[in-house]
N, C-alpha and C. Protein backbone atom coordinates (compact mmCIF):
# COMPACT_ATOMS: atom_id res chain seq x y z
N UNK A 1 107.51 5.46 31.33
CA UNK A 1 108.01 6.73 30.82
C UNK A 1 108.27 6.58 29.32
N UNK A 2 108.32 7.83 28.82
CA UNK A 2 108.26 7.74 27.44
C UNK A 2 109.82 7.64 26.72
N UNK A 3 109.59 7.29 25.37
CA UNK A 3 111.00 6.61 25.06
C UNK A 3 111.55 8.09 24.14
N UNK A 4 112.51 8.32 24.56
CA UNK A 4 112.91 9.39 23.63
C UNK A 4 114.05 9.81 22.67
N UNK A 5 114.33 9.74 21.51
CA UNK A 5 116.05 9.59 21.02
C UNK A 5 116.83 10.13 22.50
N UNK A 6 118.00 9.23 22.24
CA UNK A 6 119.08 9.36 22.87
C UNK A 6 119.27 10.73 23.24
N UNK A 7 119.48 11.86 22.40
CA UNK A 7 119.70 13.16 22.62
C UNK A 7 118.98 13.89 23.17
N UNK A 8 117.37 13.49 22.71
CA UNK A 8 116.48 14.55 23.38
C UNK A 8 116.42 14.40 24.93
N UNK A 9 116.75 12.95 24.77
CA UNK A 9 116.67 12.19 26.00
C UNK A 9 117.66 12.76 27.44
N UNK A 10 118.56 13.42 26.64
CA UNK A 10 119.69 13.75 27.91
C UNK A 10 119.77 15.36 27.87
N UNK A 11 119.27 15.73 26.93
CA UNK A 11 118.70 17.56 27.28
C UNK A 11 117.60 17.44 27.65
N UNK A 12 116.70 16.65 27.66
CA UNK A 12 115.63 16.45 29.05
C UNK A 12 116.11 16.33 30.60
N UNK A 13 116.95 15.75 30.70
CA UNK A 13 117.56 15.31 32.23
C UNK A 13 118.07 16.24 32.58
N UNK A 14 118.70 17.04 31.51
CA UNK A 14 119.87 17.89 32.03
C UNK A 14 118.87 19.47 32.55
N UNK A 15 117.99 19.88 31.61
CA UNK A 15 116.99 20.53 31.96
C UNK A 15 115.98 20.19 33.33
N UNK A 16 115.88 19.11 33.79
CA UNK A 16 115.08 18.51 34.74
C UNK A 16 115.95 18.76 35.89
N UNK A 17 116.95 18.51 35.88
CA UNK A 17 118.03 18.82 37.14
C UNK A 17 118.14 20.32 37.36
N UNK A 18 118.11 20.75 36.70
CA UNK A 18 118.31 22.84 36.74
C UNK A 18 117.26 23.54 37.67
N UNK A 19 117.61 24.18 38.77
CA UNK A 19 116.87 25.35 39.23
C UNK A 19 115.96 26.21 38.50
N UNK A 20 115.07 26.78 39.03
CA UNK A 20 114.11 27.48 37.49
C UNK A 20 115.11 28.29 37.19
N UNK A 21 115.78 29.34 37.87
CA UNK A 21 116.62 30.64 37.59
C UNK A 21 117.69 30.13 36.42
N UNK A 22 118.13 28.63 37.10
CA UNK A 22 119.27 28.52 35.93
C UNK A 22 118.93 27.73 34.60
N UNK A 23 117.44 27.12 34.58
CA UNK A 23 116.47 26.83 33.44
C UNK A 23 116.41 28.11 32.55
N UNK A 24 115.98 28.87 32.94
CA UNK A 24 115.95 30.11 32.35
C UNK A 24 116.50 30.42 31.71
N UNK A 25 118.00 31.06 32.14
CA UNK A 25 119.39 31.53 31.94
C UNK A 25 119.67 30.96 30.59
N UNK A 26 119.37 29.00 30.64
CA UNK A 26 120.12 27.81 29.61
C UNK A 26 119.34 28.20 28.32
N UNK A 27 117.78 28.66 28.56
CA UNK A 27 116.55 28.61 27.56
C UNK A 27 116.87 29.61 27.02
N UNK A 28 117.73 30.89 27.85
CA UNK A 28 118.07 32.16 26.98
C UNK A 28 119.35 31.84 26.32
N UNK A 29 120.10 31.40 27.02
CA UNK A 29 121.27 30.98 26.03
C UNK A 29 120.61 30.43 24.62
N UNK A 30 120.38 29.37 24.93
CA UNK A 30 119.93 28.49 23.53
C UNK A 30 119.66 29.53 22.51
N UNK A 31 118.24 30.31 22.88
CA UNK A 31 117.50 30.99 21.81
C UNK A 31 118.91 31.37 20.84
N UNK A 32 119.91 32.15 21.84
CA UNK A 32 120.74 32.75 21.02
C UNK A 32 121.73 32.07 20.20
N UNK A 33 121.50 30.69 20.20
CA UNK A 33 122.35 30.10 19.14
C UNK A 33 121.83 29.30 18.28
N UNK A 34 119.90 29.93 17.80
CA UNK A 34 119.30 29.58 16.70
C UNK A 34 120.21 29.30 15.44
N UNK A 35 121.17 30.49 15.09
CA UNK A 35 121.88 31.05 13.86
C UNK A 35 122.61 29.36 13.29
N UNK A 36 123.10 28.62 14.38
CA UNK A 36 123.35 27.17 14.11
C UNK A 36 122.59 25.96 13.45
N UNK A 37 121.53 26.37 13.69
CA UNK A 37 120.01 25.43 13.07
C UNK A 37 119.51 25.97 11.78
N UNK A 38 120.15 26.82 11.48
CA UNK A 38 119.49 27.61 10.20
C UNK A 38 120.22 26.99 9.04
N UNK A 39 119.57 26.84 8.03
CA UNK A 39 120.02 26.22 6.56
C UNK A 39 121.28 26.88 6.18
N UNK A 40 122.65 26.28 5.89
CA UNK A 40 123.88 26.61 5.74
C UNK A 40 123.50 26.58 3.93
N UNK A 41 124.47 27.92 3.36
CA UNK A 41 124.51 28.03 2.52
C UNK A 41 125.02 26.55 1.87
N UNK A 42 124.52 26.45 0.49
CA UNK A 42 124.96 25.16 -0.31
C UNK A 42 124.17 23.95 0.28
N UNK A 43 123.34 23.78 1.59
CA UNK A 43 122.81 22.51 2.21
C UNK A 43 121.54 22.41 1.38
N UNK A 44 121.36 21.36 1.26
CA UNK A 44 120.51 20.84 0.39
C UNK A 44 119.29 20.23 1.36
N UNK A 45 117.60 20.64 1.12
CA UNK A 45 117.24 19.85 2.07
C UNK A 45 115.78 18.67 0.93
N UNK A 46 115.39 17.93 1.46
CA UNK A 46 114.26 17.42 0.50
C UNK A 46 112.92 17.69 0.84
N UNK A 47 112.55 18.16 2.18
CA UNK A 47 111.65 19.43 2.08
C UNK A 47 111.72 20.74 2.86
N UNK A 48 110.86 21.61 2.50
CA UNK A 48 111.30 23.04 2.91
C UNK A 48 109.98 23.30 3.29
N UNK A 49 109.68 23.91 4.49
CA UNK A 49 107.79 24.63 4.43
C UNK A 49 108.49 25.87 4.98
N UNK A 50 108.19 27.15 4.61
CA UNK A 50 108.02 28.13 5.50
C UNK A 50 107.29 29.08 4.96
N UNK A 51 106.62 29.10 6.57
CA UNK A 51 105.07 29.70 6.27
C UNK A 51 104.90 30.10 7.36
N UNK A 52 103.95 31.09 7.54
CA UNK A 52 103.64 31.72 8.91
C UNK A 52 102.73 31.68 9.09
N UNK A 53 101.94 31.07 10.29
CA UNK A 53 100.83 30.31 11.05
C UNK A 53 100.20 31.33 12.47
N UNK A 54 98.82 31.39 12.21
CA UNK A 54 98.19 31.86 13.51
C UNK A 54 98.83 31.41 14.86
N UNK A 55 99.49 30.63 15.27
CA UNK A 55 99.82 29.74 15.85
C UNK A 55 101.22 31.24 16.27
N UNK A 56 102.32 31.57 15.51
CA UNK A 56 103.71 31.59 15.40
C UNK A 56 103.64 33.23 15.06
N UNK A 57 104.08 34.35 15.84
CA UNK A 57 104.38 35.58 15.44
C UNK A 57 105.05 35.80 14.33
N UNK A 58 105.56 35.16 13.84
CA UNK A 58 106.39 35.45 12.28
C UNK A 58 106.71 34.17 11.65
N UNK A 59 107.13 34.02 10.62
CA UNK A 59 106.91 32.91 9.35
C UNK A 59 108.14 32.00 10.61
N UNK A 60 108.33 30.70 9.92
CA UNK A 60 109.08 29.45 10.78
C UNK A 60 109.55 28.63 9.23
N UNK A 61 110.19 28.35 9.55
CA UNK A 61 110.42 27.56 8.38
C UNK A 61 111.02 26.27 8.58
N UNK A 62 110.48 25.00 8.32
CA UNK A 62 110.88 23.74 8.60
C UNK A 62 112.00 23.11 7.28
N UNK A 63 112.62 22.90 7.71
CA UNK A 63 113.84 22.25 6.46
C UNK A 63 114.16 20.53 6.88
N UNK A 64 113.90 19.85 5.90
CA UNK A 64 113.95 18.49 6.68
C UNK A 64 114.99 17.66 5.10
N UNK A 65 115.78 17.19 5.85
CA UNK A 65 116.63 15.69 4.77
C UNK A 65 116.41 14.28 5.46
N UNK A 66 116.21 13.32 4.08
CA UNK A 66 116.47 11.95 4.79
C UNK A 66 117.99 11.87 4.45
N UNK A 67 118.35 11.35 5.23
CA UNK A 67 120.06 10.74 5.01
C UNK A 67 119.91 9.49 4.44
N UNK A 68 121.48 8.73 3.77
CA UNK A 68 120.73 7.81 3.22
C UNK A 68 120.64 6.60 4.40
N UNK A 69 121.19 7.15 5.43
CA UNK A 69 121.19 5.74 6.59
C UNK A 69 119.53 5.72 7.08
N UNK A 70 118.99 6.48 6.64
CA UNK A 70 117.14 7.05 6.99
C UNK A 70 117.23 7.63 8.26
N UNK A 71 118.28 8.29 8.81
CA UNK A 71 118.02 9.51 9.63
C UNK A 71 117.74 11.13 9.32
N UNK A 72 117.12 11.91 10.43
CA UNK A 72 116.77 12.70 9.54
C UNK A 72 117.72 14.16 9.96
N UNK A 73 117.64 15.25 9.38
CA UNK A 73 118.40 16.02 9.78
C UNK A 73 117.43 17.79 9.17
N UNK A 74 117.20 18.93 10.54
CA UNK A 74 116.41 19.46 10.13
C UNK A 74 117.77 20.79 10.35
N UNK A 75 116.91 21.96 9.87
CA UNK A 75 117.31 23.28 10.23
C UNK A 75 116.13 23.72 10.12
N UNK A 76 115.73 25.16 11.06
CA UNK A 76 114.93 25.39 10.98
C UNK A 76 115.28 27.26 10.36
N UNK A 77 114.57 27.72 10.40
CA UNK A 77 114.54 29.07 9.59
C UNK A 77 113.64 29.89 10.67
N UNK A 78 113.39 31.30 11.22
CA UNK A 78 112.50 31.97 12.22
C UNK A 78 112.91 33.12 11.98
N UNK A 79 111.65 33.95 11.52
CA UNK A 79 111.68 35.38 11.46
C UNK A 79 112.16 36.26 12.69
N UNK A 80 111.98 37.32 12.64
CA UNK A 80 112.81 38.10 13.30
C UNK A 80 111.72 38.55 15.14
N UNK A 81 110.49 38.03 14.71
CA UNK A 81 109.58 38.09 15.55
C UNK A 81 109.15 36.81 16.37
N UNK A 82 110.00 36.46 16.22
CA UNK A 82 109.46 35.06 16.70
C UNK A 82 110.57 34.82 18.45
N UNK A 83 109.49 34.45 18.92
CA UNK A 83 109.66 35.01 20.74
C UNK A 83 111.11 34.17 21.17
N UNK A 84 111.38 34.14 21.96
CA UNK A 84 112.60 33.78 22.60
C UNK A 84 112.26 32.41 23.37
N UNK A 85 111.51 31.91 24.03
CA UNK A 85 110.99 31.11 23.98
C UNK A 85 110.86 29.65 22.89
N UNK A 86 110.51 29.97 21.94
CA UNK A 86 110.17 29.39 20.87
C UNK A 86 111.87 28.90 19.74
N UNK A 87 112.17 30.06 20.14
CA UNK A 87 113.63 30.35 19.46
C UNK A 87 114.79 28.86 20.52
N UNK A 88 114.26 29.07 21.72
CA UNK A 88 115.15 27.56 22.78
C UNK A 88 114.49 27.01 22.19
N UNK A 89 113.44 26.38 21.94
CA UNK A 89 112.64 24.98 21.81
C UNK A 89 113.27 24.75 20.38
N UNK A 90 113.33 25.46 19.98
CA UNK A 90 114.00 25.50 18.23
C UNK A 90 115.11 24.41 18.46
N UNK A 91 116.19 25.14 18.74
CA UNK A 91 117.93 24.90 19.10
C UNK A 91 116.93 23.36 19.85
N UNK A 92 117.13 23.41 20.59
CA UNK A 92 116.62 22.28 21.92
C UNK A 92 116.00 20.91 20.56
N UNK A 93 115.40 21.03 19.82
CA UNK A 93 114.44 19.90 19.19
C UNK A 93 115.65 19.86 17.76
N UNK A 94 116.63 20.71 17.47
CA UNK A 94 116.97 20.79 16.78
C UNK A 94 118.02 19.29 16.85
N UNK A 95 118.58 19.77 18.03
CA UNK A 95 119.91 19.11 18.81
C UNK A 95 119.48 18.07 19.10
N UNK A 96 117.68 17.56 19.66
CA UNK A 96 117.58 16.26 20.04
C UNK A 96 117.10 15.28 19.10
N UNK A 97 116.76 16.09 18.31
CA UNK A 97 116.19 14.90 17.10
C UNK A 97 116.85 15.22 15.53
N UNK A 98 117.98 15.81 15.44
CA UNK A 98 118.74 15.79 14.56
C UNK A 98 119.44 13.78 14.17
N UNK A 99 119.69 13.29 13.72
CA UNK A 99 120.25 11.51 13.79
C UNK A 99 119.02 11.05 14.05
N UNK A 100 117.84 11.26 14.26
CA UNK A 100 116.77 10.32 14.61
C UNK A 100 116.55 9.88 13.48
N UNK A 101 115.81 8.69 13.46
CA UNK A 101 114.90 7.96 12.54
C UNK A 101 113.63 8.65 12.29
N UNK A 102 113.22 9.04 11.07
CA UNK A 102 111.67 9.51 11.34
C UNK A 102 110.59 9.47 12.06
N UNK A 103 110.39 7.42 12.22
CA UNK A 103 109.76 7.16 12.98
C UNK A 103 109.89 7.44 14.60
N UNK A 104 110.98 7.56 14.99
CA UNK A 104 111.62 8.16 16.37
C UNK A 104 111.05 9.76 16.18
N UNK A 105 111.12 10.53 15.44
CA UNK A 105 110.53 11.80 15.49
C UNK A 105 109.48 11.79 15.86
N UNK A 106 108.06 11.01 14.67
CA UNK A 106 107.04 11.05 15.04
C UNK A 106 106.54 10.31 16.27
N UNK A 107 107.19 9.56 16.95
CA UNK A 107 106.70 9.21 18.02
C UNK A 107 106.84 10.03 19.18
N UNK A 108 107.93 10.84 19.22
CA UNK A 108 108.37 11.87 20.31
C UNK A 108 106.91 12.50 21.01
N UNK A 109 106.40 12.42 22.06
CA UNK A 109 105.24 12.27 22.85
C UNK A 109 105.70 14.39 23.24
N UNK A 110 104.69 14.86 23.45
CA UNK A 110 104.67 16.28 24.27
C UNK A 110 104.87 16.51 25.10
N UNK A 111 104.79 15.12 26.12
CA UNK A 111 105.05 15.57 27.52
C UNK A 111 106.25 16.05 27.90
N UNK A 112 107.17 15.91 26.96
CA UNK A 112 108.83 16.80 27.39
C UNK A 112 108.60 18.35 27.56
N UNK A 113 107.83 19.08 27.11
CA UNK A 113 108.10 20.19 26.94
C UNK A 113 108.05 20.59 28.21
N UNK A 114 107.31 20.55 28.99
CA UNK A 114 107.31 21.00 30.45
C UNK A 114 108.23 20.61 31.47
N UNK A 115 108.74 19.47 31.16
CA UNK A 115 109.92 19.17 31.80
C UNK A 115 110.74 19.21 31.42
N UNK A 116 111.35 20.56 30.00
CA UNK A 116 112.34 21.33 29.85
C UNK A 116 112.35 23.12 30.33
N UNK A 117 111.31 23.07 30.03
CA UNK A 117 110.95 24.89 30.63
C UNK A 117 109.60 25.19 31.87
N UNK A 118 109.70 24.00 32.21
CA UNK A 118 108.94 24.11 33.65
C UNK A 118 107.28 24.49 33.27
N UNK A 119 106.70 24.34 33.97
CA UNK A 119 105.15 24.46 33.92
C UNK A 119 105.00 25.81 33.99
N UNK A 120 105.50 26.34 34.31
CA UNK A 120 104.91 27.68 34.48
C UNK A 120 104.92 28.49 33.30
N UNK A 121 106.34 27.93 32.33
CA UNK A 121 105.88 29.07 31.05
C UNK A 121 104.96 28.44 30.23
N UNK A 122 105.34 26.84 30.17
CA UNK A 122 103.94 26.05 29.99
C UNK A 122 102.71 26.53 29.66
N UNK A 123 102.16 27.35 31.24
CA UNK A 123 101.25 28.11 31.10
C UNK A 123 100.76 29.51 30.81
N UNK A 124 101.70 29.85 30.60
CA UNK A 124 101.88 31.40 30.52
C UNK A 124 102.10 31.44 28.38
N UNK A 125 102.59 30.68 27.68
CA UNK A 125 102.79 30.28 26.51
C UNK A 125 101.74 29.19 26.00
N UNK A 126 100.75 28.40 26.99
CA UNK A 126 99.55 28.12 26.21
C UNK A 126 100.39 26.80 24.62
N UNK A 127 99.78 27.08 24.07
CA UNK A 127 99.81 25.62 22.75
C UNK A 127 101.45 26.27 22.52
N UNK A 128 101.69 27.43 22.02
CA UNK A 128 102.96 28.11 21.26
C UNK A 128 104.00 27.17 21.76
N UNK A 129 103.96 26.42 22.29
CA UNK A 129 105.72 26.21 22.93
C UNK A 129 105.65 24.27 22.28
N UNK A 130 104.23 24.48 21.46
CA UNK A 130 104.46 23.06 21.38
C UNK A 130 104.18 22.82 19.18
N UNK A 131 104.65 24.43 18.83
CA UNK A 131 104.04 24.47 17.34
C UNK A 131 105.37 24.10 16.57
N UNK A 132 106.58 24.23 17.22
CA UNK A 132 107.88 23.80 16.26
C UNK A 132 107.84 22.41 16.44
N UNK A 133 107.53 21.72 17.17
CA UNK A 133 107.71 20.33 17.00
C UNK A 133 106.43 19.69 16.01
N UNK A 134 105.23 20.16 16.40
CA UNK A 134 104.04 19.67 15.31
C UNK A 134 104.36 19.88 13.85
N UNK A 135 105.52 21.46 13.72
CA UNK A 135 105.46 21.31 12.37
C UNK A 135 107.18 21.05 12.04
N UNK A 136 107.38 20.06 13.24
CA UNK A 136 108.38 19.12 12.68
C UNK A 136 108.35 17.81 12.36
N UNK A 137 107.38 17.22 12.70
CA UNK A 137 106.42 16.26 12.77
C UNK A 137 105.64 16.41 11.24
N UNK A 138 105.06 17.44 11.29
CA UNK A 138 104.12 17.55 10.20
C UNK A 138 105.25 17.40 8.75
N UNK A 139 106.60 17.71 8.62
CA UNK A 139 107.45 18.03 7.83
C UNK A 139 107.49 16.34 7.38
N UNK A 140 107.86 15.78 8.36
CA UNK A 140 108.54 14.26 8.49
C UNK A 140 107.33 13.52 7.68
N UNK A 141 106.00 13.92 8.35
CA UNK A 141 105.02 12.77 7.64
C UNK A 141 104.96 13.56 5.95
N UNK A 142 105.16 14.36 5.83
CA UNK A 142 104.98 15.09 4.32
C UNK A 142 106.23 14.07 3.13
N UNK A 143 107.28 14.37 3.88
CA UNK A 143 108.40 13.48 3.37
C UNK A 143 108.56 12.32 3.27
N UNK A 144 107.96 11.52 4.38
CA UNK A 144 107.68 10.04 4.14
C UNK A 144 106.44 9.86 3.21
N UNK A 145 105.37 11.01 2.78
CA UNK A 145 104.57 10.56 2.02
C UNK A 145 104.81 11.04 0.60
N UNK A 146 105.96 11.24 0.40
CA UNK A 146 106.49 11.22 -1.18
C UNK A 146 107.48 10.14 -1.21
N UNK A 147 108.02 9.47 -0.06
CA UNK A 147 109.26 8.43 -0.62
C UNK A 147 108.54 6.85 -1.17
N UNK A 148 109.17 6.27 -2.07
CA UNK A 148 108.72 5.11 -3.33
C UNK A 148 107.85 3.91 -2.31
């Protein structure tokens, strides 16, 4: 099995144990407490992308810092169109790989996603449920390829 930060690691389990009905319920909660992941006035980040992708109904915006212990710490930014769905996976990747090591980011494997929101939206959502993490990923290798 795949190795996953500590955090992502136990909102995986905790999602894996849930009934679909009350999977659901948790995935709608989440969405609604995006407003937490979003860039706090005065926060400083060392990179910023936001851009809106064929991929993503409205712009996304990746915000990424190295700390100086080399963990990393993101917020993300999401237009006003951007599905509910996408909006949990937000909060959810926010919370599990917030303290990670970069390299712990980029290794984070895909196969979690389905064994947080079940196969079925899986399939019904197609690639979309897997574009905030690529372009959290994509953020991390951008940033490691400007540091000395």
């Amino acid at each position: 099995m795949a190795e996953y930060p500590a955090a992502l690691g136990e909102l995986i389990a905790f999602f894996e144990s849930l009934p679909e009905g009350e999977r659901r319920e948790n995935l709608i909660d989440l969405a609604a407490q995006v407003a937490k992941h979003t860039p706090q006035e005065g926060e400083a980040f060392d990179l910023e992308d936001v851009r809106k992708d064929a991929e993503c109904t409205d712009t996304v915006g990746v915000h990424v810092r190295l700390e100086k212990d080399g963990r990393v710490h993101f917020a993300i930014s999401l237009g006003p169109k951007v599905q509910t769905l996408t909006r949990a996976l937000t909060v959810l990747l926010c919370r599990g790989l917030n303290g990670s090591t970069a390299q712990e980011v980029l290794d984070v494997p895909q196969d979690f996603v389905p064994r947080i929101i079940g196969a079925e939206l899986v399939r019904l959502r197609s690639q979309t449920v897997y574009y905030v993490l690529n372009r959290m990923k994509e953020a991390v290798r951008a940033l490691l390829a400007r540091q000395p």
